[in-house]
Protein backbone atom coordinates (compact mmCIF):
# COMPACT_ATOMS: atom_id res chain seq x y z
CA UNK A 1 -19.52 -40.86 -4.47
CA UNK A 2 -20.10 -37.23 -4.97
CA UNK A 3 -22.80 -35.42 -3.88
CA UNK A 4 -25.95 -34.90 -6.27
CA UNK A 5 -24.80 -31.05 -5.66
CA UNK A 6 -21.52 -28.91 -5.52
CA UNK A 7 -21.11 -27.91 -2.09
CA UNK A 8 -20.71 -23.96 -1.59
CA UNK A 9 -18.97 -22.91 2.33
CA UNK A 10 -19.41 -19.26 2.87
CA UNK A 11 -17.28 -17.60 5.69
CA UNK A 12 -19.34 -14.63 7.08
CA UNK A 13 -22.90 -14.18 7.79
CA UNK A 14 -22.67 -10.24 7.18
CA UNK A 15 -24.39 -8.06 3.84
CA UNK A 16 -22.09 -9.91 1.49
CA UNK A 17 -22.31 -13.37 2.57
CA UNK A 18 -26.35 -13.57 3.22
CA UNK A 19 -26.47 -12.13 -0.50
CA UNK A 20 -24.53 -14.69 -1.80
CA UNK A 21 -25.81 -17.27 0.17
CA UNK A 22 -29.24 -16.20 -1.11
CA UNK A 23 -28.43 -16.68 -4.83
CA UNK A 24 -26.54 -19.96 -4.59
CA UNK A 25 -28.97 -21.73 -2.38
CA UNK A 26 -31.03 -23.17 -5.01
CA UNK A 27 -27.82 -24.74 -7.24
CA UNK A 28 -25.51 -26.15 -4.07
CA UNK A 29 -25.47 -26.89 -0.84
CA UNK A 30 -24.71 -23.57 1.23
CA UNK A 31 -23.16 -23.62 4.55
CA UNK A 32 -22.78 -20.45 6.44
CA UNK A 33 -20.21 -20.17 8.54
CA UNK A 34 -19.94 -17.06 11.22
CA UNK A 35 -18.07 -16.66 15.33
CA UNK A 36 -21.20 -15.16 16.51
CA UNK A 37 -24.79 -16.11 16.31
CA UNK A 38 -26.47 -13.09 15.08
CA UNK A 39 -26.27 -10.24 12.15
CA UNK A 40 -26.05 -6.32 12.64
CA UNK A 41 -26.56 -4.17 10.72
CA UNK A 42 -23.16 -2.08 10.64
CA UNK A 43 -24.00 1.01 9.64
CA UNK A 44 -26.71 1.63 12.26
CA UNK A 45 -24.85 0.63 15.32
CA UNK A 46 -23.98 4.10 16.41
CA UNK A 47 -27.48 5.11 17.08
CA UNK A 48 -27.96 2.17 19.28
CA UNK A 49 -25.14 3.46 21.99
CA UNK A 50 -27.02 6.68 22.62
CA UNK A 51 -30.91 4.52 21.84
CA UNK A 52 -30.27 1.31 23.12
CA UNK A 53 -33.36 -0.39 22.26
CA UNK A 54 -32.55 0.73 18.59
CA UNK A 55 -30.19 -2.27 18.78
CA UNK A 56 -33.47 -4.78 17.86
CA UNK A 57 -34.09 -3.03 14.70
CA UNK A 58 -30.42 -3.78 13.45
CA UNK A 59 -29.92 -7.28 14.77
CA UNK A 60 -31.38 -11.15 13.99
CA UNK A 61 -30.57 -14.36 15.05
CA UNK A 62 -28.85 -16.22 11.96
CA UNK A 63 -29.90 -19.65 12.38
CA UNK A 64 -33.47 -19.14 12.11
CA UNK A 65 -33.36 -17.23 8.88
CA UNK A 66 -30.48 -19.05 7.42
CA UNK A 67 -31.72 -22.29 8.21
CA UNK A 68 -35.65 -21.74 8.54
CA UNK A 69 -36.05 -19.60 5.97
CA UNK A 70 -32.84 -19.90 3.51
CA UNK A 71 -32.45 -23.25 3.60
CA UNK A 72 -28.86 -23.43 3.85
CA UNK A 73 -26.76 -24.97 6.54
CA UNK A 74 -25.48 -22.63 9.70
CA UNK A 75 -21.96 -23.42 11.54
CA UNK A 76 -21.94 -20.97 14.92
CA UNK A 77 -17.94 -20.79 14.79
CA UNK A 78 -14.72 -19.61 13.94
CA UNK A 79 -12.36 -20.64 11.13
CA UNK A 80 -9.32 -21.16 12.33
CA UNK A 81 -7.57 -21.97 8.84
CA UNK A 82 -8.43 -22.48 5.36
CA UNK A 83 -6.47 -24.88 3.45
CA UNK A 84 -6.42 -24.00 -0.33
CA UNK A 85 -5.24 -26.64 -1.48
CA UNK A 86 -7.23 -29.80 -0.05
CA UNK A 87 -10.99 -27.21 0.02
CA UNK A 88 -10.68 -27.95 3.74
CA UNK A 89 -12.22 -24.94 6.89
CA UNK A 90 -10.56 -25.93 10.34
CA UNK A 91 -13.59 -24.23 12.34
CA UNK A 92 -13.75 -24.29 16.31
CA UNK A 93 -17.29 -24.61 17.18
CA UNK A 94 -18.97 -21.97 19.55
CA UNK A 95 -20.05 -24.90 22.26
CA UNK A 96 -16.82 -27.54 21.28
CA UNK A 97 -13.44 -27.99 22.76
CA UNK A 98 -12.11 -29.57 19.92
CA UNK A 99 -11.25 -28.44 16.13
CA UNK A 100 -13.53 -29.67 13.64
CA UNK A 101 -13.01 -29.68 9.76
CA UNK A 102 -15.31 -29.51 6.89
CA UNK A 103 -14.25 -29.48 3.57
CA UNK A 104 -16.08 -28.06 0.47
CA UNK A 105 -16.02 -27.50 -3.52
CA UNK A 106 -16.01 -23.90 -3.29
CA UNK A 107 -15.52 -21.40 -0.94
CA UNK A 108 -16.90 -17.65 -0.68
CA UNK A 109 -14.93 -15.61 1.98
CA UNK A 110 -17.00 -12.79 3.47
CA UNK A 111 -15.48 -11.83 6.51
CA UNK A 112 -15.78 -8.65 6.95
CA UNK A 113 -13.30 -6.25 8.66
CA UNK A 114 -12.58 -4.70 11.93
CA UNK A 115 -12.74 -0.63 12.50
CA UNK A 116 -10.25 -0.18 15.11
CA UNK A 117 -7.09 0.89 13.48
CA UNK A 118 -4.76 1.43 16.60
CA UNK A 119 -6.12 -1.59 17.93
CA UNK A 120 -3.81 -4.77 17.91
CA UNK A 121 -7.13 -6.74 17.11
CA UNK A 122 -8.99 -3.99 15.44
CA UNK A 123 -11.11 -3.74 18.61
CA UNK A 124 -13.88 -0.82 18.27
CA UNK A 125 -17.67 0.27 19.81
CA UNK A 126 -18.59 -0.48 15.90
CA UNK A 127 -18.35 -4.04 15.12
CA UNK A 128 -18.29 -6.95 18.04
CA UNK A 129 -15.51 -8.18 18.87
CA UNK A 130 -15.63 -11.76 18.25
CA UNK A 131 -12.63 -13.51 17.39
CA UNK A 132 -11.45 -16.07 20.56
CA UNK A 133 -8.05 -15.07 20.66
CA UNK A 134 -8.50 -10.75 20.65
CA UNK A 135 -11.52 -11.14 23.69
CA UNK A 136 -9.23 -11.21 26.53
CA UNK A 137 -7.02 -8.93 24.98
CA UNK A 138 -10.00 -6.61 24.52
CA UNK A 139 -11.21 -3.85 26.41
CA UNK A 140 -14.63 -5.37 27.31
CA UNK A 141 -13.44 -9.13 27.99
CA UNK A 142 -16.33 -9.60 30.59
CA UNK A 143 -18.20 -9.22 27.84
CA UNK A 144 -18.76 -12.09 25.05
CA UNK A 145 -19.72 -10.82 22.07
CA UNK A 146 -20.53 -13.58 19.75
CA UNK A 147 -23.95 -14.12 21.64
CA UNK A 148 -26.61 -11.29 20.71
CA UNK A 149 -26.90 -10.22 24.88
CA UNK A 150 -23.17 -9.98 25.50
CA UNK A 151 -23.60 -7.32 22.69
CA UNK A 152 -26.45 -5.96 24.22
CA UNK A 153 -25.12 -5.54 27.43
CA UNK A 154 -21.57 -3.91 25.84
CA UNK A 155 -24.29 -1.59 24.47
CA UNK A 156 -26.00 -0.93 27.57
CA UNK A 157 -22.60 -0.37 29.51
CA UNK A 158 -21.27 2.28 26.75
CA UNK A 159 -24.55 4.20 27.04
CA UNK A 160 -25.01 4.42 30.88
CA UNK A 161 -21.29 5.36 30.78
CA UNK A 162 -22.18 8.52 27.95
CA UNK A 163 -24.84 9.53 30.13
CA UNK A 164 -22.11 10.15 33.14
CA UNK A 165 -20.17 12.23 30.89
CA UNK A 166 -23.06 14.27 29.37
CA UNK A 167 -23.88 15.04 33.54
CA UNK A 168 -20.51 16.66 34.12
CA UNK A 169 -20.85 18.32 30.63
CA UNK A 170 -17.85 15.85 29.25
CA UNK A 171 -15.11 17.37 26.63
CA UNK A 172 -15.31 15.01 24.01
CA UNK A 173 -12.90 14.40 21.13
CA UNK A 174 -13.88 12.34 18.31
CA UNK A 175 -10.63 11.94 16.18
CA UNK A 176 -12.06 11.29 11.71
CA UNK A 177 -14.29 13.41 10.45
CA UNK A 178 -15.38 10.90 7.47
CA UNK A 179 -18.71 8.77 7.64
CA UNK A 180 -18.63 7.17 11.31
CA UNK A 181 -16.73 10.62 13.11
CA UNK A 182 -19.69 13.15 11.42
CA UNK A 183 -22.46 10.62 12.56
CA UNK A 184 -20.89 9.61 15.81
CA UNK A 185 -20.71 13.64 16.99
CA UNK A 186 -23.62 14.31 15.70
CA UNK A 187 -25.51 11.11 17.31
CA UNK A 188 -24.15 12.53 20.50
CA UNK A 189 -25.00 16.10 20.25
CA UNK A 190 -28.52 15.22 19.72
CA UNK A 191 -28.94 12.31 22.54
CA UNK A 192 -27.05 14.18 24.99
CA UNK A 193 -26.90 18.03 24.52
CA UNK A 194 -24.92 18.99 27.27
CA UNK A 195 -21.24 17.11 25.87
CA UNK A 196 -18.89 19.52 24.77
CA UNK A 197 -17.62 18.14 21.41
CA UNK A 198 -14.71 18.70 19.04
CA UNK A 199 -14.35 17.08 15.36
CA UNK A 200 -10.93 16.57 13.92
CA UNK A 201 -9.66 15.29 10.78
CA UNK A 202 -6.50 15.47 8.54
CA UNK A 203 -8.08 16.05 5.67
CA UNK A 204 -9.06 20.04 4.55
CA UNK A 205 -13.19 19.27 5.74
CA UNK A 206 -15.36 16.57 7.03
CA UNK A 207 -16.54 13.72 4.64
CA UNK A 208 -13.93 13.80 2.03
CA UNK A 209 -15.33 10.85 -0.67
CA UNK A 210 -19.00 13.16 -0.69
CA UNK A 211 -19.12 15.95 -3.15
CA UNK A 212 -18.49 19.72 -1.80
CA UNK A 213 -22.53 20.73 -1.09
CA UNK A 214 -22.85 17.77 0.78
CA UNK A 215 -20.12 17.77 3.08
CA UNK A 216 -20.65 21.46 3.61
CA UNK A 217 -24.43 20.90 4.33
CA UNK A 218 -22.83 18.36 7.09
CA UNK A 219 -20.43 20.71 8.21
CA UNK A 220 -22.96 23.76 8.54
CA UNK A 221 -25.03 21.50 10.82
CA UNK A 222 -22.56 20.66 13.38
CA UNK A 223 -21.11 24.49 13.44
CA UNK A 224 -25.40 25.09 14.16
CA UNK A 225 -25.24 22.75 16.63
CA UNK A 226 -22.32 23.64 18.08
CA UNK A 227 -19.43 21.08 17.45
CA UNK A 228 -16.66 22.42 17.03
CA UNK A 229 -14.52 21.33 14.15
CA UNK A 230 -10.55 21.28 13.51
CA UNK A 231 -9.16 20.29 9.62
CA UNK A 232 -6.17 19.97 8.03
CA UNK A 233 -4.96 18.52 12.22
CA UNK A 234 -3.11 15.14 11.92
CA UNK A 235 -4.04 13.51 15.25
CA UNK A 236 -1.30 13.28 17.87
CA UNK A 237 -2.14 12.43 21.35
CA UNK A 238 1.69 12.49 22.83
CA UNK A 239 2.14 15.93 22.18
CA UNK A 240 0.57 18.60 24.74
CA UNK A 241 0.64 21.51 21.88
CA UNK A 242 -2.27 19.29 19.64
CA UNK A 243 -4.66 19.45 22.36
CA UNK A 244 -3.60 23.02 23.21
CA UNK A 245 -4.41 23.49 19.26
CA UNK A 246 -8.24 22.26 19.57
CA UNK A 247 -8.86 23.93 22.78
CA UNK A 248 -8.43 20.91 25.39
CA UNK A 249 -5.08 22.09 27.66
CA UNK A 250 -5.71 19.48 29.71
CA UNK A 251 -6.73 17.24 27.17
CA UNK A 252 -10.22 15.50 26.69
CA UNK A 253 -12.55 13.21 29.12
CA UNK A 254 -13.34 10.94 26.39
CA UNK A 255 -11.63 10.37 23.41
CA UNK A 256 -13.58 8.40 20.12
CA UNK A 257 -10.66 7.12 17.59
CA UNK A 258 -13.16 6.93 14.08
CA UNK A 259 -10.89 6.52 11.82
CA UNK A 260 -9.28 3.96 9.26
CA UNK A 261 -10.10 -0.20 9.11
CA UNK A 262 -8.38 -2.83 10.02
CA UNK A 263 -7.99 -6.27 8.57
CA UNK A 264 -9.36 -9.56 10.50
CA UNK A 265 -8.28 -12.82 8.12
CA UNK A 266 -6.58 -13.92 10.52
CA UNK A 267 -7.37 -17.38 9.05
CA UNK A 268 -5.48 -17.04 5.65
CA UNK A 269 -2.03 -18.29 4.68
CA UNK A 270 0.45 -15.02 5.02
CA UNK A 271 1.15 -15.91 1.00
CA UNK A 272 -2.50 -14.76 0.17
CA UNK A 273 -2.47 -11.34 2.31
CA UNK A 274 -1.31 -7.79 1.24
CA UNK A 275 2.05 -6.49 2.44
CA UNK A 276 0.44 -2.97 2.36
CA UNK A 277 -2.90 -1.35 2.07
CA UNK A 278 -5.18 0.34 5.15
CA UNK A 279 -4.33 -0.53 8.73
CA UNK A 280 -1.23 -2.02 7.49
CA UNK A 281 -2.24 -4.74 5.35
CA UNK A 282 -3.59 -8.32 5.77
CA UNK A 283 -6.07 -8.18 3.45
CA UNK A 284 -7.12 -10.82 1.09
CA UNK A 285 -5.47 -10.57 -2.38
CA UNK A 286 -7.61 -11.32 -5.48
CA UNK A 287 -7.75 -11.01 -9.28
CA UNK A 288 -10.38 -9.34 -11.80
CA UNK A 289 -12.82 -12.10 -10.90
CA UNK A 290 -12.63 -11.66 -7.31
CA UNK A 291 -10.87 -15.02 -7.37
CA UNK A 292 -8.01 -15.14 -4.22
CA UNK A 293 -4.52 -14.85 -6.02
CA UNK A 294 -1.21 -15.20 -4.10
CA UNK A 295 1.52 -12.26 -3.74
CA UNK A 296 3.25 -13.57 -7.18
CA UNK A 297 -0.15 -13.30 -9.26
CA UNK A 298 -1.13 -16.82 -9.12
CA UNK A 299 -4.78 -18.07 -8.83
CA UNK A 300 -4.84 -19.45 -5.05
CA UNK A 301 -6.91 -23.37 -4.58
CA UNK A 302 -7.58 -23.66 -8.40
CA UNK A 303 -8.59 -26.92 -10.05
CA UNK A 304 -6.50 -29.20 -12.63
CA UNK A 305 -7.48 -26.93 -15.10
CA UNK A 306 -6.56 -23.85 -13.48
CA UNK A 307 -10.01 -22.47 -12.28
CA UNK A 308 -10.67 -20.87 -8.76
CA UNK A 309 -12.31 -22.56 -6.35
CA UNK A 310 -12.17 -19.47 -3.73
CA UNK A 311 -13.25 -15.96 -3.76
CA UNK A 312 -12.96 -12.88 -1.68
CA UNK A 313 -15.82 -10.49 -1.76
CA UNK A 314 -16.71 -7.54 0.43
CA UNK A 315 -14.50 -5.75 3.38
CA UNK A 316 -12.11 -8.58 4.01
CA UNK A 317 -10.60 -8.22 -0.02
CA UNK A 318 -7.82 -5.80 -0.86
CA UNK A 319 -10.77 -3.84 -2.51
CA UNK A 320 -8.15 -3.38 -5.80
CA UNK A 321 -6.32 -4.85 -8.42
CA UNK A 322 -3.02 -3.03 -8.78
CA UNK A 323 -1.54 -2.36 -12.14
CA UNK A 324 1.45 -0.28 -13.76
CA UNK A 325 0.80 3.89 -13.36
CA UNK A 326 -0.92 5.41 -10.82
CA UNK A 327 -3.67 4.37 -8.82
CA UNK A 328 -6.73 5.87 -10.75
CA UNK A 329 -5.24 3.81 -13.92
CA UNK A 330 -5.09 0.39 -12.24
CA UNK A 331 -7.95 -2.70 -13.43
CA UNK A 332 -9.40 -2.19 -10.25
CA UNK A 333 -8.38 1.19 -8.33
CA UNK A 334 -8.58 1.35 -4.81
CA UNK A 335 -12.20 1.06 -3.10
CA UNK A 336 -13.49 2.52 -0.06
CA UNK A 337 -13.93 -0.02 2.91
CA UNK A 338 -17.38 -0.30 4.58
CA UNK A 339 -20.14 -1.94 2.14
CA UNK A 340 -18.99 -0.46 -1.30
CA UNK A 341 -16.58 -3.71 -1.97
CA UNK A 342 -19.50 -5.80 -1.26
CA UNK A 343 -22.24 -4.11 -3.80
């Protein structure tokens, strides 16, 4: 028999899928399902590398409130696959061996994105890194991420190692001048004064989406506090003349790569990803209604009478609906990555 109430899984415990969670709890049964057991809160993450104990003001446990106070169901794991067709999540469990299934009525994917665009796995200091597969291809696989500590102590280890730049007065090179590059330089200029730090970015100033006052109110601070900053400078590390260009010869002791996203779905069919878009595609495709389509236009998992049954919302979505014309003229045009998709 079917239960008294549709049953609703969410995949991510981020902004996006706690809000939804939230207003679906009291008409279905909500499961939550996330790889690591607590939330942080993204955009304040690069204060807590130069103020480590910052860290407790951006993180929680997600059981407790998702179970305790939501009332909704928590799964500590990672999807593996999602099968459209049969509403079934292949999830390995954080403390299992074995692949476990659950299947649902309707899905909401809310997975989020990675920030490290170079990065086979999108590894970066600004989101764990929690997926089983990209930790022992990461940079910090000592290091497990998924619990709260292991992200603590990734913290910790980042910020002891800042403080033995700023002592030998460090070059530093922090490559994006958008949102994360202008806070990140500036986040290190005040915490430890004695780094010597250059700003680069392709574009002709810092914080291109911002209107002109504001992003020249940014850039007057950092040329008070002296970082120096470098536009209209694609970012080449192979060639000895770009680093001759920004005033690093012998190039940098620390480079900071704060640019671009990078898609993590790694648990989606390939038909249901874009061919193209930031970080080279992967993300999830979906219609007006944020409904997951495939690549020929087609409503992905709907019912027998052609309704969705799954949605993308937030970072892990192709954040547009393309059209015929130019960008600006499609339904949906082209969204910035890093909370906008999900409001």
């Amino acid at each position: 028999m079917a239960p008294a109430q549709r049953r609703v899984l969410i995949i991510g415990g981020g902004f996006s899928g706690l809000c939804v969670a939230r207003d679906l709890k009291n008409h279905y049964l909500v499961t939550i399902v996330d790889a690591k057991e607590f939330f942080e809160y993204t955009p304040g993450v690069l204060r807590a590398y130069v103020k480590p104990k910052h860290l407790d003001a951006l993180t929680f446990t997600l059981c407790p409130v998702i179970e305790g106070r939501m009332g909704c169901k928590f799964i500590w794991g990672e999807v593996k696959h999602l099968d459209g067709e049969d509403r079934v999540a292949t999830i390995k469990p954080m403390f299992g061996d074995k692949l476990e299934t659950i299947d649902f009525d309707y899905c909401i994917i809310a997975a989020g994105c990675n920030f490290g665009v170079f990065h086979k796995w999108g590894e970066s200091l600004w989101f764990p890194t929690i997926h089983e597969a990209a930790r022992p291809e990461g940079s910090w696989a000592h290091l497990d991420e998924r619990f709260l500590e292991g992200r603590r102590r990734h913290i910790l280890e980042e910020y002891a190692a800042i403080g033995k730049l700023a002592e030998k007065k460090a070059t530093i090179l922090v490559v994006g001048a958008g949102f994360i590059g202008v806070e990140w330089i500036t986040e290190l200029e005040h915490f430890f004064p004695g780094l010597k730090l250059t700003i680069i970015d392709a574009l002709p100033n810092c914080l291109g989406p911002l209107p002109a006052k504001a992003a020249n109110y940014c850039s007057n601070y950092m040329k008070r506090h002296g970082i120096r900053e470098f536009y209209n400078l694609k970012y080449n590390s192979k060639d000895p003349d770009f680093f001759k260009g920004v005033g690093m010869p012998n190039g940098p002791d620390k480079e900071y790569l704060c640019i671009g996203v990078k898609a993590a779905n790694y648990f989606m069919p390939a038909d249901t990803l874009s061919e193209k878009g930031p970080g080279g595609g992967g993300w999830i495709l979906m219609d007006m209604t944020l409904a997951v389509k495939t690549r020929d236009g087609r409503v992905w998992s709907a019912d027998e009478n052609g309704c969705p049954r799954i949605w993308a919302i937030g970072d892990c979505n192709y954040a547009c609906v393309e059209g015929p014309g130019k960008m600006d003229d499609w339904p949906i045009p082209p969204m910035p990555k890093i909370s906008y998709p999900s409001e």
